[in-house]
Protein backbone atom coordinates (compact mmCIF):
# COMPACT_ATOMS: atom_id res chain seq x y z
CA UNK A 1 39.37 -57.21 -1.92
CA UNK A 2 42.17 -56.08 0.36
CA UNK A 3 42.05 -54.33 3.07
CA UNK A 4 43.41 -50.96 1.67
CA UNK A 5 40.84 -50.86 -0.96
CA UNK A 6 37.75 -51.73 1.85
CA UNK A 7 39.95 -48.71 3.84
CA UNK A 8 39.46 -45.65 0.91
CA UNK A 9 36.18 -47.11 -0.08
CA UNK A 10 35.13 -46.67 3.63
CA UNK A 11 36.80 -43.20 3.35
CA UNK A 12 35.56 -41.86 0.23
CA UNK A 13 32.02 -42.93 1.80
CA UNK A 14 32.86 -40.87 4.90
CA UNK A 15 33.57 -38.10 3.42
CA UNK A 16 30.57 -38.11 0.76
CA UNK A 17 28.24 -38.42 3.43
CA UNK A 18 30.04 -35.32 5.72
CA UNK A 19 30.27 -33.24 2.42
CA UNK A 20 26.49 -33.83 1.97
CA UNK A 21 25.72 -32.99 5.75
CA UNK A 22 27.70 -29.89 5.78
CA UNK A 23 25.46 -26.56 6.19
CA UNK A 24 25.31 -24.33 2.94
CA UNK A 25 23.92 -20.71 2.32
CA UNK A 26 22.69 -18.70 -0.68
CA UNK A 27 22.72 -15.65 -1.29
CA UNK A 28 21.92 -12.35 -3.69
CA UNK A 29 20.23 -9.59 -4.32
CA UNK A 30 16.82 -7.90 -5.48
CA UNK A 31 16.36 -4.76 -7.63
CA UNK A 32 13.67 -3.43 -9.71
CA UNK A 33 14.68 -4.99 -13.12
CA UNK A 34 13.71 -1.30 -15.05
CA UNK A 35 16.42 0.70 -12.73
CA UNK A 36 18.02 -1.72 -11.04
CA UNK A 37 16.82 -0.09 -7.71
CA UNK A 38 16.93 -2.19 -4.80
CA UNK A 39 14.04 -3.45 -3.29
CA UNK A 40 13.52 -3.70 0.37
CA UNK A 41 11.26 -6.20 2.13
CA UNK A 42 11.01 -8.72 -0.83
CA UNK A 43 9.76 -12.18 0.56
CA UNK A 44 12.85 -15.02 -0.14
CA UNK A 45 11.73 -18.79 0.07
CA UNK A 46 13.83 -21.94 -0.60
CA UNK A 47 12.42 -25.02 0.21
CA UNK A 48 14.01 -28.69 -1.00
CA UNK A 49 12.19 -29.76 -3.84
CA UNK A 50 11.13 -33.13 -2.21
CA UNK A 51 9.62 -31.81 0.41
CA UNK A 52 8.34 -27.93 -0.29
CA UNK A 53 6.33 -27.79 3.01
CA UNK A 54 9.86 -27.46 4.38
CA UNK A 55 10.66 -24.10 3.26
CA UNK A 56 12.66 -21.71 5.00
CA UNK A 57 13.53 -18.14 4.19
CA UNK A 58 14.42 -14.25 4.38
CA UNK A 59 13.19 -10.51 3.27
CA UNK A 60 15.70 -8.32 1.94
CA UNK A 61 17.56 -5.67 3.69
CA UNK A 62 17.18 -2.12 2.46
CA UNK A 63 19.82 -2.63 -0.04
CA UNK A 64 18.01 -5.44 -1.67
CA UNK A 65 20.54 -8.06 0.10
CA UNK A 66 19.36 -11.27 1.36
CA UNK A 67 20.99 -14.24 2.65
CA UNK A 68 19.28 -17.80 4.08
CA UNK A 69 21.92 -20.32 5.84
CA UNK A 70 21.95 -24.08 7.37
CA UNK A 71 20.52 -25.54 3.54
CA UNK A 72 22.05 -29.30 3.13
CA UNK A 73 23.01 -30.10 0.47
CA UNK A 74 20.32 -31.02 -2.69
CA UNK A 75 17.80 -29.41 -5.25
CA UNK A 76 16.12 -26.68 -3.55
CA UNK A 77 13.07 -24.37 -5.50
CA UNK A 78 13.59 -20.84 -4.58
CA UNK A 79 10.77 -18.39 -5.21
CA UNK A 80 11.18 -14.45 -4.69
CA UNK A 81 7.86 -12.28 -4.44
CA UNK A 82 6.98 -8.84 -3.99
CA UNK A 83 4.01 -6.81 -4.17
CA UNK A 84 3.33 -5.42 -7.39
CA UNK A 85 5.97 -7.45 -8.92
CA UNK A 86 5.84 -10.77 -10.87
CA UNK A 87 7.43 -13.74 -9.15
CA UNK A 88 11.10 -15.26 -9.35
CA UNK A 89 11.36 -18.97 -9.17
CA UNK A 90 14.28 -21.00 -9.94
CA UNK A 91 15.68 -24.29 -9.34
CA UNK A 92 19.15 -24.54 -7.00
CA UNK A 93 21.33 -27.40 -6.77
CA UNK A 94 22.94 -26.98 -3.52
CA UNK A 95 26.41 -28.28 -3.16
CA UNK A 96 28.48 -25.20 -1.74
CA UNK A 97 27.73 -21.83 -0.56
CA UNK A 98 26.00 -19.97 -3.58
CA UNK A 99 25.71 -16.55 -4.46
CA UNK A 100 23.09 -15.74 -7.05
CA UNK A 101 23.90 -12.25 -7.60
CA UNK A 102 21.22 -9.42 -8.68
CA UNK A 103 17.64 -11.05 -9.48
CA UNK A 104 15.83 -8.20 -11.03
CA UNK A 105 11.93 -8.13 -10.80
CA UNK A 106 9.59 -7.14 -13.61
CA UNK A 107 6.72 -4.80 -12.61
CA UNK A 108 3.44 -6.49 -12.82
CA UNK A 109 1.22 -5.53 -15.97
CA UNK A 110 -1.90 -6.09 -13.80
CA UNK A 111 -0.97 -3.83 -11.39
CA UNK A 112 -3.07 -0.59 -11.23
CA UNK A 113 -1.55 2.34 -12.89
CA UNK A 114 -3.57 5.39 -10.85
CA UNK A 115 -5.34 5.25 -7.84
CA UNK A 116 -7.85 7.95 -6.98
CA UNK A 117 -8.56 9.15 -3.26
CA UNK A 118 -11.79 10.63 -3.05
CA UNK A 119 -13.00 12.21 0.54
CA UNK A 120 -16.43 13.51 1.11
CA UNK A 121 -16.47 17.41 1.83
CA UNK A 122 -17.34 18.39 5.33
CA UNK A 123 -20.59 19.98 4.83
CA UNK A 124 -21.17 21.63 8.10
CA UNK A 125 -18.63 21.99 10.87
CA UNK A 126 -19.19 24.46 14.47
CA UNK A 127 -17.20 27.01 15.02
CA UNK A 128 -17.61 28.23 18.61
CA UNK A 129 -21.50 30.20 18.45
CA UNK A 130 -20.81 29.93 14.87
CA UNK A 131 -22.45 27.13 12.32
CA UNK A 132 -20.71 27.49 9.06
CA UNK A 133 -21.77 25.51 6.25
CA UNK A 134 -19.62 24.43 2.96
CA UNK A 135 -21.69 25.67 -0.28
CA UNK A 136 -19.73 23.17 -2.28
CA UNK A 137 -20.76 20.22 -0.09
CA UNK A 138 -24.45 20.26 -1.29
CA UNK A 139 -25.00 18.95 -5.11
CA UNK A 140 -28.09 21.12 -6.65
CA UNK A 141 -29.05 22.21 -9.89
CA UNK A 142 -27.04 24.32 -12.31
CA UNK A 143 -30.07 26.47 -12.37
CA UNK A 144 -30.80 27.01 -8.80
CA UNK A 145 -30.58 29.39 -6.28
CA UNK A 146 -29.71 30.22 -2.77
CA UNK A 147 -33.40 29.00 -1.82
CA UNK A 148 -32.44 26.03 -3.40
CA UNK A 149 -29.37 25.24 -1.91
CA UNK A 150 -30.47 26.20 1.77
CA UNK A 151 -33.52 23.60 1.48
CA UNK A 152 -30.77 20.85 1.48
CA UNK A 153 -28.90 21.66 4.13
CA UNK A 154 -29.59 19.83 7.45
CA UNK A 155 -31.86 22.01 9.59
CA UNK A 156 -32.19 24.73 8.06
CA UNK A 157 -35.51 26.54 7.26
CA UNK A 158 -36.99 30.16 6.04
CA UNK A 159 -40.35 30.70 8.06
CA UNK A 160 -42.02 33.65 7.38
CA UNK A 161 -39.23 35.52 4.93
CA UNK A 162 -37.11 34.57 8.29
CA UNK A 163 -33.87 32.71 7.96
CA UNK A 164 -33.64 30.30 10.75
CA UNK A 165 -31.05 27.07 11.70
CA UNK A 166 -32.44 24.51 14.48
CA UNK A 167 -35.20 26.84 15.16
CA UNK A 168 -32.78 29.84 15.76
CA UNK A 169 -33.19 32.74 13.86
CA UNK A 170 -30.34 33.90 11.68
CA UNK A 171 -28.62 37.39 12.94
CA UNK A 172 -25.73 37.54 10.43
CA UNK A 173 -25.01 35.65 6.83
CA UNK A 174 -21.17 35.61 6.65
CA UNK A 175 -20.14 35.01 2.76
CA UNK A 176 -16.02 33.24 2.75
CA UNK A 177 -16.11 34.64 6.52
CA UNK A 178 -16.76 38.15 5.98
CA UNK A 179 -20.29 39.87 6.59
CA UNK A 180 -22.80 39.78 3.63
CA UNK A 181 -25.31 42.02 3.79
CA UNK A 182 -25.14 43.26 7.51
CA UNK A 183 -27.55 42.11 10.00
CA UNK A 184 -29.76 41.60 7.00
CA UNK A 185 -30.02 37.63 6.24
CA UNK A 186 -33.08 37.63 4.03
CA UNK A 187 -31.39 40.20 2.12
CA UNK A 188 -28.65 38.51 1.81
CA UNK A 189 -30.05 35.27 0.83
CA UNK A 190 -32.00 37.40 -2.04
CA UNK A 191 -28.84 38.83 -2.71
CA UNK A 192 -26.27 36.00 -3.09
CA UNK A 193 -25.66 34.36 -6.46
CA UNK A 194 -24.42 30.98 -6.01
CA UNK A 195 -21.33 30.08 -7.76
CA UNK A 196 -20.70 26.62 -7.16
């Protein structure tokens, strides 16, 4: 071998080896794959496929862009997730700067189609000297009446035909805030039709 071949061997070697240590980045985009909306926040990973404990990685911006820098060059697996989305993963051979373009996610068939908030009625709340209690509040019988529903609410009591809360006798029944009845409870209560 001469010494111009041993030269460009050397050279070709060189330049191989700076190639290889030179600093790539990929990057793309996320979007719903039904409407190709963007999706902000999405979780980006790419680690090198020898060693996936080494992963680095991104969320998207709220356009759906994303970009991860400083990969050497090699196979890298990346993965995309999102909530309520199925996963992206795909292999990446890294030997420039790469652009992916748009990855568009599928909706996840096991996510939940309807959600239902439920909140429990307040069933008594003080107004000032006032105590109002919420009818609606108190389950009871289809059948029953305003005797009926009074026994379940929380201290409450009729002694003696006399209408009475926390040992304090009733002055005034108020029916949707308006006087029932005057300053007639027991008339009122005999009076009243529940409706609930």
């Amino acid at each position: 071998m001469n010494v111009k071949t041993i030269i460009v061997a050397t050279a070709i070697v060189c330049m191989a080896q700076i190639a290889k240590a030179q600093p790539y980045s990929i990057a793309g985009k996320v979007a719903d794959a039904k409407d190709q909306t963007p999706l902000t926040g999405v979780t980006v990973t790419v680690a090198p496929i020898t060693d996936t404990a080494k992963k680095t990685g991104s969320v998207t911006d709220p356009d759906g862009n994303f970009s991860i820098e400083n990969l050497n060059a090699g196979k890298y697996l990346l993965k995309i997730s999102y909530i309520g989305f199925e996963p992206y993963t795909r292999m990446l051979n890294m030997t420039s700067n790469t652009n992916i373009g748009t990855i568009g996610l599928k909706a996840n068939s096991s996510a939940l189609k309807n959600v239902t908030v439920t909140e429990k009625q307040k069933r008594v709340e003080q107004l000032g000297d006032t105590t109002q209690f919420n009818a609606n509040a108190y389950k009871t019988n289809p059948d029953a009446n305003t005797d009926d529903l009074l026994q379940k609410m929380p201290g409450v009591t009729t002694e003696q035909g006399k209408l009475k809360v926390n040992g304090e006798e009733v002055k005034q029944v108020l029916v949707d805030g308006k006087p029932f009845f005057g300053d007639d409870p027991a008339a009122a209560i005999k009076t009243c039709q529940p409706k609930w």
